[in-house]
N, C-alpha and C. Protein backbone atom coordinates (compact mmCIF):
# COMPACT_ATOMS: atom_id res chain seq x y z
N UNK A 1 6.86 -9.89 12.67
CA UNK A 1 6.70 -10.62 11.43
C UNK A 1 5.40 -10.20 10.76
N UNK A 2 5.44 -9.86 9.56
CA UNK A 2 4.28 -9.52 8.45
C UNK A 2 3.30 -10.43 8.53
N UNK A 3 1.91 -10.25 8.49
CA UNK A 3 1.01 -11.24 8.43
C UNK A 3 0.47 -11.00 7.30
N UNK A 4 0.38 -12.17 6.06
CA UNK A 4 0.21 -11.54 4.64
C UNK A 4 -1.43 -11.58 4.88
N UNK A 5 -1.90 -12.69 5.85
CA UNK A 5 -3.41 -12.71 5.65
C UNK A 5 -4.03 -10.83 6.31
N UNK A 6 -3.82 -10.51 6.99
CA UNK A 6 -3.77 -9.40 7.20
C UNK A 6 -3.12 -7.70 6.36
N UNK A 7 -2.77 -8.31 5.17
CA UNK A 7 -2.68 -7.25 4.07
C UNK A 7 -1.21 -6.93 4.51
N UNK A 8 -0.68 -7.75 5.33
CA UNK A 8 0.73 -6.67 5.57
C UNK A 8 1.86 -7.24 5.03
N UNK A 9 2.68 -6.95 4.84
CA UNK A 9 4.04 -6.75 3.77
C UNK A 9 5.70 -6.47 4.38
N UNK A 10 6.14 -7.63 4.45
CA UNK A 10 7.58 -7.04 4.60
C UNK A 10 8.70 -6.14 3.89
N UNK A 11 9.26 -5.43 4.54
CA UNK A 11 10.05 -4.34 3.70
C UNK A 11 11.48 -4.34 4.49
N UNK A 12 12.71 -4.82 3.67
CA UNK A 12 13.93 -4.39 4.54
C UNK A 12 14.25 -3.16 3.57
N UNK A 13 14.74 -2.29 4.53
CA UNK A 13 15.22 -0.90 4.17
C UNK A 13 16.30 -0.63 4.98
N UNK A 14 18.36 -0.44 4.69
CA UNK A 14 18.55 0.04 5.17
C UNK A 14 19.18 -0.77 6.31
N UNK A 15 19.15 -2.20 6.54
CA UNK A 15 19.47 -3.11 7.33
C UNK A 15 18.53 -3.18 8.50
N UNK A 16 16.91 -2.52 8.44
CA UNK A 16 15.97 -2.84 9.14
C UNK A 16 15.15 -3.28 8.30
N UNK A 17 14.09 -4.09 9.37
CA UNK A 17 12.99 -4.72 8.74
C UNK A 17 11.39 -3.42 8.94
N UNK A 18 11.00 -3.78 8.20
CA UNK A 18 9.46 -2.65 8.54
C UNK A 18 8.46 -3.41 7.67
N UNK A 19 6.97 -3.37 8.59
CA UNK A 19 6.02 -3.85 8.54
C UNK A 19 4.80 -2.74 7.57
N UNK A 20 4.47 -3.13 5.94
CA UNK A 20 3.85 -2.01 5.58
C UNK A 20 2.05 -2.69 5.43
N UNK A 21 1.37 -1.67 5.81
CA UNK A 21 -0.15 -2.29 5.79
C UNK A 21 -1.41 -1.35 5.49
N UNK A 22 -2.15 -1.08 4.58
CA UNK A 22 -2.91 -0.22 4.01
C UNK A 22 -3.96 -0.48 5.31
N UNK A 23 -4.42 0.09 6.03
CA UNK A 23 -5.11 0.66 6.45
C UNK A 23 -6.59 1.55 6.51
N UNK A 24 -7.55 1.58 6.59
CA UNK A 24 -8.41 2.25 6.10
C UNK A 24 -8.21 3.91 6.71
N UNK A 25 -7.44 3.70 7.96
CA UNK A 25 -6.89 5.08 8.34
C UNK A 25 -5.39 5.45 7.36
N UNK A 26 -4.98 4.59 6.81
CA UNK A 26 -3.42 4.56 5.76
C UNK A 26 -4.54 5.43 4.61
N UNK A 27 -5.21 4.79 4.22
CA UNK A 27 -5.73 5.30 3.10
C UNK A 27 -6.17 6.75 2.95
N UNK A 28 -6.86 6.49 3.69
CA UNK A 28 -7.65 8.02 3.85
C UNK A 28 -6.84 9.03 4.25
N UNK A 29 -5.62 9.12 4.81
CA UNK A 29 -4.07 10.11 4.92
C UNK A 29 -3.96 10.13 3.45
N UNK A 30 -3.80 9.18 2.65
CA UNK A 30 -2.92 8.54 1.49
C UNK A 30 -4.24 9.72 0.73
N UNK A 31 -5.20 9.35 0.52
CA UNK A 31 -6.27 10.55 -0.13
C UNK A 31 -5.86 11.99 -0.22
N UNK A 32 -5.74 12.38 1.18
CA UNK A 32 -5.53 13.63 1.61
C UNK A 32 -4.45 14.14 1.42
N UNK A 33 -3.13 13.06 1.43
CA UNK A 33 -1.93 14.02 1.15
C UNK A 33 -1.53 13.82 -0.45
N UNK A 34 -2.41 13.17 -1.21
CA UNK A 34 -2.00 13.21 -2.69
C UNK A 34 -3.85 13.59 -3.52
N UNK A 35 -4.05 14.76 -2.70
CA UNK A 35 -5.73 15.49 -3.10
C UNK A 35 -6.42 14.44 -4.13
N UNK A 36 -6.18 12.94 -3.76
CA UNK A 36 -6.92 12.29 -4.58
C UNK A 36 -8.86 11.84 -5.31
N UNK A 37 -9.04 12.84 -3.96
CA UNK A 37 -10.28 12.80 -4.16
C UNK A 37 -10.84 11.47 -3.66
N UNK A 38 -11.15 10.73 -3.65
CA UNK A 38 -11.64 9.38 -3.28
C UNK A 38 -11.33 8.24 -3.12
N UNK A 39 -11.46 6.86 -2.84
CA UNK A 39 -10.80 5.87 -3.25
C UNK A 39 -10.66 5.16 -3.90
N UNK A 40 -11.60 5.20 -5.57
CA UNK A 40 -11.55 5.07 -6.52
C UNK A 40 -10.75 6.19 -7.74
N UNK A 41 -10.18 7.11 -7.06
CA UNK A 41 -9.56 8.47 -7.46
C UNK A 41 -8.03 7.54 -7.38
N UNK A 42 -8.00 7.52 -5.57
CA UNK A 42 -6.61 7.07 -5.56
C UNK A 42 -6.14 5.83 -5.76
N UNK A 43 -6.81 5.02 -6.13
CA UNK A 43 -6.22 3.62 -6.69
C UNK A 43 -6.19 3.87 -8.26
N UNK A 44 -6.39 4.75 -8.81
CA UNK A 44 -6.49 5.02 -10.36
C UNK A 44 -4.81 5.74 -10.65
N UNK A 45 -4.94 6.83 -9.39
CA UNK A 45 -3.30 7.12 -9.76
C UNK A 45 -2.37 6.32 -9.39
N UNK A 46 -2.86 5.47 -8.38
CA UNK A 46 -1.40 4.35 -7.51
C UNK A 46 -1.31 3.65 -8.72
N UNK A 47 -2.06 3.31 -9.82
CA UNK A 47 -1.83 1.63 -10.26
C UNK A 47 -2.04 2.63 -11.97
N UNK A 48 -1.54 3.61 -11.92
CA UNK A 48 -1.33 3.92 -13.28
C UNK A 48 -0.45 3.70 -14.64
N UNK A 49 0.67 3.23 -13.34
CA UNK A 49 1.75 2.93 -14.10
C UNK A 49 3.39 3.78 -13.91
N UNK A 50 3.11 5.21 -14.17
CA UNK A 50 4.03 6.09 -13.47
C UNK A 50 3.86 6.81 -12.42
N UNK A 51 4.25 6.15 -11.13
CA UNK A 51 3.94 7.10 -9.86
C UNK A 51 5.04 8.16 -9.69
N UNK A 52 5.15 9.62 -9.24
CA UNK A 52 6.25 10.53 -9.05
C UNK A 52 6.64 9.72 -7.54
N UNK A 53 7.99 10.77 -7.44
CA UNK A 53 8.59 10.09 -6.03
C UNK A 53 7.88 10.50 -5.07
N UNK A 54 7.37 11.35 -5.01
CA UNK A 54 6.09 12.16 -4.05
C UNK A 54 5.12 10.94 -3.86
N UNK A 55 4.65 10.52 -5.00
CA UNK A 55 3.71 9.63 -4.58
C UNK A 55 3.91 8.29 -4.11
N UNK A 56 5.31 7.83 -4.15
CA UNK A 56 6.17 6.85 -3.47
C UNK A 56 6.20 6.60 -2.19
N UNK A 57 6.57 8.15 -1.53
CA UNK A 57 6.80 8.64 0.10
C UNK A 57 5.88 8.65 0.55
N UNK A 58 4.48 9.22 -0.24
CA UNK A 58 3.45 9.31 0.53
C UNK A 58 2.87 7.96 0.72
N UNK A 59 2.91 7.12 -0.24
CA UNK A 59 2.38 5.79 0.18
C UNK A 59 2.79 4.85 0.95
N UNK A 60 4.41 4.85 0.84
CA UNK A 60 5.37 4.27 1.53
C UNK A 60 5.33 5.19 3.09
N UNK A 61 5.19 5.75 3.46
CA UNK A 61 4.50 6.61 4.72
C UNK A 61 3.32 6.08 5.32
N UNK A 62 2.39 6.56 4.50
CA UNK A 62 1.07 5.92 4.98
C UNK A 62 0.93 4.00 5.28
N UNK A 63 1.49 3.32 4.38
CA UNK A 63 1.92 2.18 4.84
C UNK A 63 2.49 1.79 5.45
N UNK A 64 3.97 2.61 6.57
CA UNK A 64 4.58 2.72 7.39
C UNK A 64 3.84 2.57 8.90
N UNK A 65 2.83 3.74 8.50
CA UNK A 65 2.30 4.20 9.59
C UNK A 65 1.14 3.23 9.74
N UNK A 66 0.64 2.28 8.90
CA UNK A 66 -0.39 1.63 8.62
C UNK A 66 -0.32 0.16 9.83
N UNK A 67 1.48 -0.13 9.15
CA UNK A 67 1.89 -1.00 9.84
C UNK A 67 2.75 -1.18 11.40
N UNK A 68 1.94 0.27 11.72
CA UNK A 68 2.29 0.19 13.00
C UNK A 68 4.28 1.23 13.39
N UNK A 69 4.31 1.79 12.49
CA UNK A 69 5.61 2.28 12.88
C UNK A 69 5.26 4.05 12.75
N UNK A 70 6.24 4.75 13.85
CA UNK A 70 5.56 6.03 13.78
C UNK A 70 6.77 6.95 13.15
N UNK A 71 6.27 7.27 11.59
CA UNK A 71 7.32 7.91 10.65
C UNK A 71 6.55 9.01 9.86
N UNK A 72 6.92 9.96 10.19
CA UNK A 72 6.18 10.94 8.88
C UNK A 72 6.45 10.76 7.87
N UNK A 73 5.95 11.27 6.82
CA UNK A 73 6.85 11.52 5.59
C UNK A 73 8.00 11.83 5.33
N UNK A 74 8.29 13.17 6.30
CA UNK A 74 9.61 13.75 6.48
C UNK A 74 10.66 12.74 6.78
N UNK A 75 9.87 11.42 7.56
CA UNK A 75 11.34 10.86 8.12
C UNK A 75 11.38 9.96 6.87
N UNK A 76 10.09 9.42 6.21
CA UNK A 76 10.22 8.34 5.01
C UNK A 76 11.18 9.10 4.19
N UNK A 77 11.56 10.36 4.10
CA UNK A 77 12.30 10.97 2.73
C UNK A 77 13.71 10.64 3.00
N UNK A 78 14.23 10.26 4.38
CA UNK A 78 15.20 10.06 4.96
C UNK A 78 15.58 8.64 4.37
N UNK A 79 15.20 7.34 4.45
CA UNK A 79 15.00 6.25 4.88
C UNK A 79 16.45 5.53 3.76
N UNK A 80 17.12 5.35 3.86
CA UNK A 80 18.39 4.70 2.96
C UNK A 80 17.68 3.63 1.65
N UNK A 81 17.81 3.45 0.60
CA UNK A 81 17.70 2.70 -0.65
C UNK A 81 18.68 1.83 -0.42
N UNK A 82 19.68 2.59 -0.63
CA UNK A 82 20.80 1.64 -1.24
C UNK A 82 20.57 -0.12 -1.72
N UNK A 83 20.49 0.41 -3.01
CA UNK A 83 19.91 -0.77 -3.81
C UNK A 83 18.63 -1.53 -3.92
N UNK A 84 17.88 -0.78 -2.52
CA UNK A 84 16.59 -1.73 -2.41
C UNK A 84 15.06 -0.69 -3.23
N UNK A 85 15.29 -0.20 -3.61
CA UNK A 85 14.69 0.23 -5.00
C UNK A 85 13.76 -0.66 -5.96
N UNK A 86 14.12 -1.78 -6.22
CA UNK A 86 13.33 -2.53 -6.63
C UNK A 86 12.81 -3.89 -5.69
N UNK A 87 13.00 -3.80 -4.56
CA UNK A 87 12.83 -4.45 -3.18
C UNK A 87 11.53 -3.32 -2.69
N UNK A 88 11.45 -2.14 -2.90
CA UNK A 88 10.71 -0.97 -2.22
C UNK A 88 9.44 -1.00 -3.49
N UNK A 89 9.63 -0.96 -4.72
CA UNK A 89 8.37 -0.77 -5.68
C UNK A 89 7.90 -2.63 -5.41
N UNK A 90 8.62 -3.48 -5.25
CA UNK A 90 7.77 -4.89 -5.36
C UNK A 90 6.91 -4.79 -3.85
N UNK A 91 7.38 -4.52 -2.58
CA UNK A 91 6.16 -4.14 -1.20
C UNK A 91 5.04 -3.53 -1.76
N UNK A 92 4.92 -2.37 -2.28
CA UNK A 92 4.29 -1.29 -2.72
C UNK A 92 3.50 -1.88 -3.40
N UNK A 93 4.21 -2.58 -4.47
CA UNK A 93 2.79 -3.32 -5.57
C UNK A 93 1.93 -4.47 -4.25
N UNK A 94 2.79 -4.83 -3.66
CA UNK A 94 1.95 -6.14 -2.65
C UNK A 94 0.98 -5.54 -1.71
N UNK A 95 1.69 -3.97 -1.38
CA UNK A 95 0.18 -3.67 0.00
C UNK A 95 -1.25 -3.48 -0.76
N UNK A 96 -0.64 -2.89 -2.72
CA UNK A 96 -1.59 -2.14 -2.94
C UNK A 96 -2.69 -3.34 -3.81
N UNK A 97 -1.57 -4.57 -3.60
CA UNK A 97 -2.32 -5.78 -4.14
C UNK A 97 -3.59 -6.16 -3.22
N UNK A 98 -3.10 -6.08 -1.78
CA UNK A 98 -3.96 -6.39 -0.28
C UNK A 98 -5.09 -5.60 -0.43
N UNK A 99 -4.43 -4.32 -0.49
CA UNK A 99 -5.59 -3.74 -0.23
C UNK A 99 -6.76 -3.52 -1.28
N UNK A 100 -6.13 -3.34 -2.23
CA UNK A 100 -7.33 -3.37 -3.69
C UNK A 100 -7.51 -4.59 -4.71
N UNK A 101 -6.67 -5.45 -4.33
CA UNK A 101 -7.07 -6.57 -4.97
C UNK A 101 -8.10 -7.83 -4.78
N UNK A 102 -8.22 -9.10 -5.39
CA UNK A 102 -9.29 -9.76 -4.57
C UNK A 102 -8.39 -10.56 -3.17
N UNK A 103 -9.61 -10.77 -2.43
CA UNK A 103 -9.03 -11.25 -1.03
C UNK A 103 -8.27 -12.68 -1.19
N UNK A 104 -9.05 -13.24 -1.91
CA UNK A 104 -7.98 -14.58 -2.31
C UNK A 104 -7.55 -14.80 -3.89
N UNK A 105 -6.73 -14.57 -4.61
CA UNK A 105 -6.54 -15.09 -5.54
C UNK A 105 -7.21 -15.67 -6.37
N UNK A 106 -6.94 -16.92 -6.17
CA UNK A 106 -7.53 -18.31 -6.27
C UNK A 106 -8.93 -18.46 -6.46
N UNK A 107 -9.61 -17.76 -5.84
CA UNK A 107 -11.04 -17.41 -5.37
C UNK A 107 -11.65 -15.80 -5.40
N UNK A 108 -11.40 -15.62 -6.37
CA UNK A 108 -12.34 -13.88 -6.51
C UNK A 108 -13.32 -14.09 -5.96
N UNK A 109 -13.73 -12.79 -5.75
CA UNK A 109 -15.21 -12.61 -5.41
C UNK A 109 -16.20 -12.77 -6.43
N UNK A 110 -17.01 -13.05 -6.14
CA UNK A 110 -18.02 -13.62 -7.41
C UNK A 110 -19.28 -12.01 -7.68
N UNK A 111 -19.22 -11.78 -9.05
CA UNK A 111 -20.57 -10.29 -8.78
C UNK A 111 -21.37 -10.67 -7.67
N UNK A 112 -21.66 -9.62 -7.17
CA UNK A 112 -23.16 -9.54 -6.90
C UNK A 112 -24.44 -9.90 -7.51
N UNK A 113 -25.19 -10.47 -7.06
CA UNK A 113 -26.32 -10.35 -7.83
C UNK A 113 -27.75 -10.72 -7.36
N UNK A 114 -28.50 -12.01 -7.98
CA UNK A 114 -29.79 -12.42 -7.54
C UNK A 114 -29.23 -13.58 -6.78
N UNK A 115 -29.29 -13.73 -5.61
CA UNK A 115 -29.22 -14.89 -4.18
C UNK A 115 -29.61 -16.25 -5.12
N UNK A 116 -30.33 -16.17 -5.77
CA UNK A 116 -30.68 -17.72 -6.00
C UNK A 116 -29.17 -17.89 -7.42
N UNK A 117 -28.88 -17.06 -7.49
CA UNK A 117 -27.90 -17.51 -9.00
C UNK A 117 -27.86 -17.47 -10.20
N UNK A 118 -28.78 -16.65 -10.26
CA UNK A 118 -29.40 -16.16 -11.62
C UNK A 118 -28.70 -14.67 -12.24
C-alpha cells in the first residue's frame, strides 16, 4: 500500500497495482537519462506542460524503481495502458507534486529569512 506521507503514489497498470516514489536516487537517474542538467533543469521540463513519451517512460521508470519495483525502462515501454492513460498522467502529476511541491498543502513553507520575523 502507497504511503502518500512518504511521497508515494498508487498506480494500477494492466490489472496490477505499482507503488511510484521520487526518490533522490529516482531523480538523479531521471537527470541523467533525460540530460537534464540539474534539478531545477528537470522539474522545468517535467512541469512544462508537453512532456514527449520518452519523457513519460523515463519518469514513470525512475518512479517505478523509486518505489521499490525492479523495471528498466525497457520493461516500462512494455507495461499495458489499456485505457489507463489518464490514470498514468494523474500518478505522474502526484509523485511530481511529492516531490517538488510544498510538503503540506495547507501549510507551505514559509521564506526564509531573519529568525526573529522580520
Amino acid at each position: 500500500m502507497a504511503n502518500r506521507r512518504r511521497g508515494e503514489v498508487p498506480l494500477d497498470l494492466g490489472g496490477r497495482r505499482y507503488t511510484l516514489c521520487l526518490t533522490l536516487g529516482a531523480l538523479a537517474d531521471l537527470e541523467d537519462s533525460l540530460r537534464a542538467g540539474d534539478l531545477a533543469g528537470l522539474a522545468e521540463r517535467l512541469v512544462a506542460g508537453r512532456p514527449r513519451t520518452g519523457d513519460l517512460i523515463a519518469l514513470l521508470g525512475a518512479a517505478l524503481r523509486g518505489g521499490g519495483h525492479d523495471l528498466t525502462d525497457g520493461d516500462v515501454r512494455h507495461l499495458p495502458l489499456a485505457g489507463s492513460m489518464e490514470a498514468l498522467v494523474t500518478a505522474l502529476g502526484e509523485v511530481l507534486e511529492a516531490a517538488f511541491g510544498p510538503e503540506d498543502p495547507e501549510n507551505p513553507p514559509r521564506p526564509r529569512g531573519d529568525e526573529r520575523g522580520t
